[in-house]
N, C-alpha and C. Protein backbone atom coordinates (compact mmCIF):
# COMPACT_ATOMS: atom_id res chain seq x y z
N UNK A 1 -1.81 -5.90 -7.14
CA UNK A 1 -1.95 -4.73 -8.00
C UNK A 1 -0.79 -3.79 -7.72
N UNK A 2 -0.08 -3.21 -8.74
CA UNK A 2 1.02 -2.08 -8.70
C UNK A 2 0.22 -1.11 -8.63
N UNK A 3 1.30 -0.04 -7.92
CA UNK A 3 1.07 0.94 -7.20
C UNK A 3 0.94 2.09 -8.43
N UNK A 4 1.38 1.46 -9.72
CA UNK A 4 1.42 2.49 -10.97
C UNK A 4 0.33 2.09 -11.89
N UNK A 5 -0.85 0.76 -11.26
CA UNK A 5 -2.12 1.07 -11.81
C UNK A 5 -2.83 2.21 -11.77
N UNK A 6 -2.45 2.43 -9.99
CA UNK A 6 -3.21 3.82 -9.71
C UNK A 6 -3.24 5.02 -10.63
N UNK A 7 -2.06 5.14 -11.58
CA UNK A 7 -1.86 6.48 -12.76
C UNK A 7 -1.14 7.02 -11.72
N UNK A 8 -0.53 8.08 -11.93
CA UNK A 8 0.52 9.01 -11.51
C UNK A 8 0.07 10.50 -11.11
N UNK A 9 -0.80 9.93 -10.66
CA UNK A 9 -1.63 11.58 -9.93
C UNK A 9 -0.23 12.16 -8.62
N UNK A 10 -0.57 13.34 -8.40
CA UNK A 10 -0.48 13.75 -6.77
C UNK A 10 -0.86 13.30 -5.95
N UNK A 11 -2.58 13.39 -5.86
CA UNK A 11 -2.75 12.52 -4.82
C UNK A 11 -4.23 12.40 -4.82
N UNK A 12 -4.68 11.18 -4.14
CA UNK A 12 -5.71 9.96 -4.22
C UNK A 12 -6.62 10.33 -3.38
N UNK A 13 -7.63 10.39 -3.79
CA UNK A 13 -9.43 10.57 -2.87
C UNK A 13 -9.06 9.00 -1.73
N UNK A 14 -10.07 9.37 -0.63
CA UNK A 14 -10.09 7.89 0.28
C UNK A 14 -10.44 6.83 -0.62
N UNK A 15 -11.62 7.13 -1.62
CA UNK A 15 -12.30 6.11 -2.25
C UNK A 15 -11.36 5.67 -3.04
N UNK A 16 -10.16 5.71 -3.92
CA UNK A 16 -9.61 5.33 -4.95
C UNK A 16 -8.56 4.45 -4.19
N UNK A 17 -8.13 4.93 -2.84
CA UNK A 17 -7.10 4.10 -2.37
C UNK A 17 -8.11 2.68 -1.70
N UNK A 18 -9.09 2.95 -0.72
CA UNK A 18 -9.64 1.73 -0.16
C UNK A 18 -9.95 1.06 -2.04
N UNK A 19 -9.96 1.47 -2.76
CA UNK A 19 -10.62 0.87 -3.95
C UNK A 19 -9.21 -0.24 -4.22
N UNK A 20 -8.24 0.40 -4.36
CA UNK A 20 -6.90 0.05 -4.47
C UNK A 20 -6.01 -1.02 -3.66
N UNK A 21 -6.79 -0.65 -2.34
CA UNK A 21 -6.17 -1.61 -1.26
C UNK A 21 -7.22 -2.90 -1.09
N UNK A 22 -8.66 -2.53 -1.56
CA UNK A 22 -9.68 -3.57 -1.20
C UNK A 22 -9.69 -3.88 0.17
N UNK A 23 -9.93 -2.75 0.85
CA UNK A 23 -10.50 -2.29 2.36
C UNK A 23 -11.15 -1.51 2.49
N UNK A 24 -12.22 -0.82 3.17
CA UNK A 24 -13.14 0.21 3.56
C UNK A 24 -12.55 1.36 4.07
N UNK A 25 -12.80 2.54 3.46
CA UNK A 25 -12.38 3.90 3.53
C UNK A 25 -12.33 3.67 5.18
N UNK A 26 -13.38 3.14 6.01
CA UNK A 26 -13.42 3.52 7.46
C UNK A 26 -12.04 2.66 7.80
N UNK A 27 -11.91 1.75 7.50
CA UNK A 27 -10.12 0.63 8.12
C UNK A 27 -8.90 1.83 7.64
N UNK A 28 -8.96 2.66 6.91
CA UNK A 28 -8.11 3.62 6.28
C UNK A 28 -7.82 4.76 7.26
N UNK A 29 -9.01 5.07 7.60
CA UNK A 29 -8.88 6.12 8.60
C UNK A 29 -8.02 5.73 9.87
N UNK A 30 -8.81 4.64 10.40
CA UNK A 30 -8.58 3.92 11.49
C UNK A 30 -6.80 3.59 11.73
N UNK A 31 -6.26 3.19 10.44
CA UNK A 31 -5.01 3.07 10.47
C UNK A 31 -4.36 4.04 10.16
N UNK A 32 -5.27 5.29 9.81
CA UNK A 32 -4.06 7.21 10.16
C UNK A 32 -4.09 7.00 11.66
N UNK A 33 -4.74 6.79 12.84
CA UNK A 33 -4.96 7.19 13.85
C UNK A 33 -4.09 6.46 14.68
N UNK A 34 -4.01 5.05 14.32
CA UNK A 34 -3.50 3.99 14.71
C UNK A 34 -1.63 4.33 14.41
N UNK A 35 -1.25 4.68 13.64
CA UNK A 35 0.40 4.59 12.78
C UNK A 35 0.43 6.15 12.59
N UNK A 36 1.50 6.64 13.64
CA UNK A 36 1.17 8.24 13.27
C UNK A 36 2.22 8.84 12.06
N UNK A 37 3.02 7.76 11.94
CA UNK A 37 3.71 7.97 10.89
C UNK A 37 3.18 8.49 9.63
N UNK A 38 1.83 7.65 9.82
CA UNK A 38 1.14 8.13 8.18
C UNK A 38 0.57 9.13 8.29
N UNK A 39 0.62 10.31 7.82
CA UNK A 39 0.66 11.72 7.54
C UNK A 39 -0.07 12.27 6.23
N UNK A 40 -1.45 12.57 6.56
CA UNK A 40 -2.24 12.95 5.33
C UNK A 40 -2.00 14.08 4.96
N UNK A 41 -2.21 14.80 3.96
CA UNK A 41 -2.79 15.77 3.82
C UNK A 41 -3.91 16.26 3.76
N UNK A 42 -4.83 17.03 3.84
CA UNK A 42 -6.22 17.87 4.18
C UNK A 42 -6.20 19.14 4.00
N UNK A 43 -7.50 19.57 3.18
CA UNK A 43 -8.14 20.70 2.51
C UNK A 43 -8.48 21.19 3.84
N UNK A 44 -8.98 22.52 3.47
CA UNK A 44 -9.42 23.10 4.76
C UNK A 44 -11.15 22.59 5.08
N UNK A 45 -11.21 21.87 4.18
CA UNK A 45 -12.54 20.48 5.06
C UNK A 45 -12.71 19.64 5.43
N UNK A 46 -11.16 19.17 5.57
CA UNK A 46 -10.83 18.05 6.21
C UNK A 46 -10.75 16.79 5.61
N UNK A 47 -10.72 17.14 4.29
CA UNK A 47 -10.72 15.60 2.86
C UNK A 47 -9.24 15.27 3.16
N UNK A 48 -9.25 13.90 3.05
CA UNK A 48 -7.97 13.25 3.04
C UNK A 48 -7.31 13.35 1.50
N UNK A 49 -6.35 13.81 1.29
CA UNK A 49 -5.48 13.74 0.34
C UNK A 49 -4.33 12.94 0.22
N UNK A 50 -4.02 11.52 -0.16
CA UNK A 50 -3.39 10.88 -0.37
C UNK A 50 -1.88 10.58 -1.05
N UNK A 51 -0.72 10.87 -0.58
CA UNK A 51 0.11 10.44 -1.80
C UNK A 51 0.61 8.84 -1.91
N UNK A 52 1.69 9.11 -3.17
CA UNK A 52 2.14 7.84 -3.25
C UNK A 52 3.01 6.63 -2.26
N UNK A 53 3.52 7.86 -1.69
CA UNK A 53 4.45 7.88 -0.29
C UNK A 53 3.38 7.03 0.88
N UNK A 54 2.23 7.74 1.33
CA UNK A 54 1.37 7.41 2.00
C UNK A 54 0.93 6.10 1.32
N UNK A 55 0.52 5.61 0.53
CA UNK A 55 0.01 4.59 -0.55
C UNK A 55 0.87 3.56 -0.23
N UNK A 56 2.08 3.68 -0.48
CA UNK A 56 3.06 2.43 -0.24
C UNK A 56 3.40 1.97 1.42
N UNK A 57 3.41 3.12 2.02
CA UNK A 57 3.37 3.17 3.60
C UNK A 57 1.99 1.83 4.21
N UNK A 58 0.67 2.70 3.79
CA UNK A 58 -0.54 1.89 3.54
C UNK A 58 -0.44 0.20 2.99
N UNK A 59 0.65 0.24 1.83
CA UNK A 59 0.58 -1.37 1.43
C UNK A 59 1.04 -1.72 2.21
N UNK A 60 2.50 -1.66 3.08
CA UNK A 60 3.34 -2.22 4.08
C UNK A 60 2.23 -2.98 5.26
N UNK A 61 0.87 -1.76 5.35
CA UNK A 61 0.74 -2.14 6.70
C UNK A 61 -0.46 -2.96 6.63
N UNK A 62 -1.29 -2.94 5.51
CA UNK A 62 -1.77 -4.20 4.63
C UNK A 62 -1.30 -5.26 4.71
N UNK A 63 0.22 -5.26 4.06
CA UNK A 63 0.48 -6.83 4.16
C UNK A 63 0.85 -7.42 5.33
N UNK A 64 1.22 -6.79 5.93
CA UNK A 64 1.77 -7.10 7.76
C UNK A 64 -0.10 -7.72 8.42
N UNK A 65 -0.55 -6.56 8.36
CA UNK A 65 -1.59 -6.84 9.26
C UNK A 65 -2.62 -8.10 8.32
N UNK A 66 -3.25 -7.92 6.92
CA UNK A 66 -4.14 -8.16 6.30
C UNK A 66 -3.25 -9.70 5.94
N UNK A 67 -2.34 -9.97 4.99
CA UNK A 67 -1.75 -11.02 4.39
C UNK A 67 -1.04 -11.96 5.36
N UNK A 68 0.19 -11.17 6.63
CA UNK A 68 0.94 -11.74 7.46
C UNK A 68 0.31 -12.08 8.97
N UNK A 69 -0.37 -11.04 8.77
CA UNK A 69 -1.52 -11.87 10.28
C UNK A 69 -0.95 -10.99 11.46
N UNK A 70 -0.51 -10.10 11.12
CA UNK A 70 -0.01 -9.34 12.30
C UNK A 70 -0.83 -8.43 13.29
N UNK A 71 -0.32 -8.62 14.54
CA UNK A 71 -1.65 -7.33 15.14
C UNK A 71 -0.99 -6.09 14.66
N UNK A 72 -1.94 -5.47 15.17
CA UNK A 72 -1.37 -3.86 14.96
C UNK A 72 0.04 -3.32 15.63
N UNK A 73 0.00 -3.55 16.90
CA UNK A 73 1.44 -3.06 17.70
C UNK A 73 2.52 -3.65 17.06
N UNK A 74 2.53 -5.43 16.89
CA UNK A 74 3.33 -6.06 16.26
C UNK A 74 3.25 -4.99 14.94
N UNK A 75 2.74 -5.00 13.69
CA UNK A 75 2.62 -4.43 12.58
C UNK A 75 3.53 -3.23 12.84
N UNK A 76 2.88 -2.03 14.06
CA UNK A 76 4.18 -1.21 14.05
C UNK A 76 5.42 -1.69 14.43
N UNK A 77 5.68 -2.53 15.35
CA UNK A 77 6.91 -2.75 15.84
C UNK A 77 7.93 -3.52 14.29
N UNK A 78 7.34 -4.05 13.78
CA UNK A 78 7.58 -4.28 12.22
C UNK A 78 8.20 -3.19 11.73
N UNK A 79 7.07 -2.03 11.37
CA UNK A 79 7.67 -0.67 10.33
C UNK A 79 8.55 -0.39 10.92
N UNK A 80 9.00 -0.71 12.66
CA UNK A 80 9.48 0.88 12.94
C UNK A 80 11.31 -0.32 12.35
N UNK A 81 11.28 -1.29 12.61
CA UNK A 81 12.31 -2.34 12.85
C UNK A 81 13.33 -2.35 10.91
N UNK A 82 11.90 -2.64 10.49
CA UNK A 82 12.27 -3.10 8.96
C UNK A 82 11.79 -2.22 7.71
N UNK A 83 11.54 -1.10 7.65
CA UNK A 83 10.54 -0.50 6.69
C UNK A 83 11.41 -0.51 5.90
N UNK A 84 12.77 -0.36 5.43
CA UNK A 84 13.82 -0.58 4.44
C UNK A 84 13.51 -1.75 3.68
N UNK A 85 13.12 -2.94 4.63
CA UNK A 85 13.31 -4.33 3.99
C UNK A 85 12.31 -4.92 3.50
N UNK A 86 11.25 -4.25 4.22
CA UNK A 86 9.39 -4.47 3.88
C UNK A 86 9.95 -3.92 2.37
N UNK A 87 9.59 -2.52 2.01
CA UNK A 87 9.73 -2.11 1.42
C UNK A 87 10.68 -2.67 -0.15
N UNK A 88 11.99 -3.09 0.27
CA UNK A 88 12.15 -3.70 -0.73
C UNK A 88 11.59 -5.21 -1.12
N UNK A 89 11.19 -5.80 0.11
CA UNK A 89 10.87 -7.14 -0.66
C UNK A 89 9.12 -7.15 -1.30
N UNK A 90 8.99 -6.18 -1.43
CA UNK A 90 7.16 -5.60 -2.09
C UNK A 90 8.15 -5.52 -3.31
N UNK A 91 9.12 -4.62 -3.54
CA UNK A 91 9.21 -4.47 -5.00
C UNK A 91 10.10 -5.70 -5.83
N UNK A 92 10.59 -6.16 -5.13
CA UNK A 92 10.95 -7.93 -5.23
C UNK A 92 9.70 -8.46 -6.13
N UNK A 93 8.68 -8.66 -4.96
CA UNK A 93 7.56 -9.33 -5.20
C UNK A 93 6.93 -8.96 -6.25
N UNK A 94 7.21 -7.23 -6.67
CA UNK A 94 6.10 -7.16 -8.22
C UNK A 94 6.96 -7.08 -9.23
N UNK A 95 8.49 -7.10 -9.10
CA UNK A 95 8.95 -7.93 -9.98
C UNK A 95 8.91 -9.04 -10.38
N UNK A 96 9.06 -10.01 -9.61
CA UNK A 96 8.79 -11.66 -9.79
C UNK A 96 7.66 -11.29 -10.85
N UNK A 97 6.46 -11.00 -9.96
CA UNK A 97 5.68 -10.83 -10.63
C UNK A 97 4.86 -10.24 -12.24
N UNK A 98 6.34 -9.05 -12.69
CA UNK A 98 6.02 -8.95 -13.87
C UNK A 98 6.80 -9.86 -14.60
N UNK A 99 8.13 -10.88 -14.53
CA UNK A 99 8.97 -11.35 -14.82
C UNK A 99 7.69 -12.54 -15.14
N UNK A 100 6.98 -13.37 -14.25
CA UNK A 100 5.73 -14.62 -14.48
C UNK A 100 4.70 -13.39 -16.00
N UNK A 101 4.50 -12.86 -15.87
CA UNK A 101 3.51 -12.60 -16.91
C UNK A 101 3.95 -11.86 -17.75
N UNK A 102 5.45 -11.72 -18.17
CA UNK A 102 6.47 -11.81 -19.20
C UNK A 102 6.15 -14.02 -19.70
N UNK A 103 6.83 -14.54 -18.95
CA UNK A 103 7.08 -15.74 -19.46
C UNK A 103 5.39 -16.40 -19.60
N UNK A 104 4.31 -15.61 -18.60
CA UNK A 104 3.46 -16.90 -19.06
C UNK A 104 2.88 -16.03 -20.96
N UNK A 105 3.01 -14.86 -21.02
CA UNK A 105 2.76 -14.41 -21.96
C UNK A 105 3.74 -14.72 -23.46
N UNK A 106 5.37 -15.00 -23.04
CA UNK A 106 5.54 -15.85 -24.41
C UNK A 106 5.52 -17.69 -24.25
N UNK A 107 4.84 -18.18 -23.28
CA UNK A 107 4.39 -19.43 -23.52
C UNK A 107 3.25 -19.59 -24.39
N UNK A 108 2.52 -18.76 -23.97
CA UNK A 108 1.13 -18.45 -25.04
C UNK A 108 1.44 -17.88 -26.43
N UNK A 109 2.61 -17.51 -26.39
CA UNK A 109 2.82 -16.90 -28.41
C UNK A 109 3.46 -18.32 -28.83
N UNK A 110 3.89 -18.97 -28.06
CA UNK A 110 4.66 -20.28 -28.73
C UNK A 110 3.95 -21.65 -29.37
């Protein structure tokens, strides 16, 4: 899923991103505490406020940990090494990816 399904808000309730990432608001938290890099914002009640910045930060450490099998330390030792290259090869990947459902979509008009 692209990160521009989400719509183009400011910024994202816990529920819309675990909705987004297909993980539990509680693994969300767990990985602010864990990666101090990721940097919420909060109301003065303590609601997590999400941006896009944070969101893509969040996919990185998804695919490391969730897809690539990484532990957590490894996972940081990852961001801290490659976040340039993570980063671009995600948007690699949802290119490919709109480029396949460009072509499987004019195989089907043909």
């Amino acid at each position: 899923m692209a990160l521009k399904e989400l719509g183009s808000k400011l910024y994202y309730s816990i529920t819309e991103v675990s909705e987004y990432l297909d993980v539990a608001p509680s693994l969300l938290r767990y990985w602010e505490k864990e990666f101090p890099e990721l940097v919420l914002k909060r109301n003065s009640k303590g609601t997590r406020f999400y941006t896009q910045e944070n969101i893509e930060y969040l996919e990185m450490i998804h695919d490391l940990v969730k897809v690539e099998g990484f532990t957590l330390q490894g996972a940081r030792n990852q961001l801290k090494r490659s976040r340039k290259r993570l980063k671009n090869k995600k948007k690699t990947i949802e290119k490919l990816e709109e480029i396949k459902s460009f072509l499987t979509a004019l195989r089907e008009d043909s």
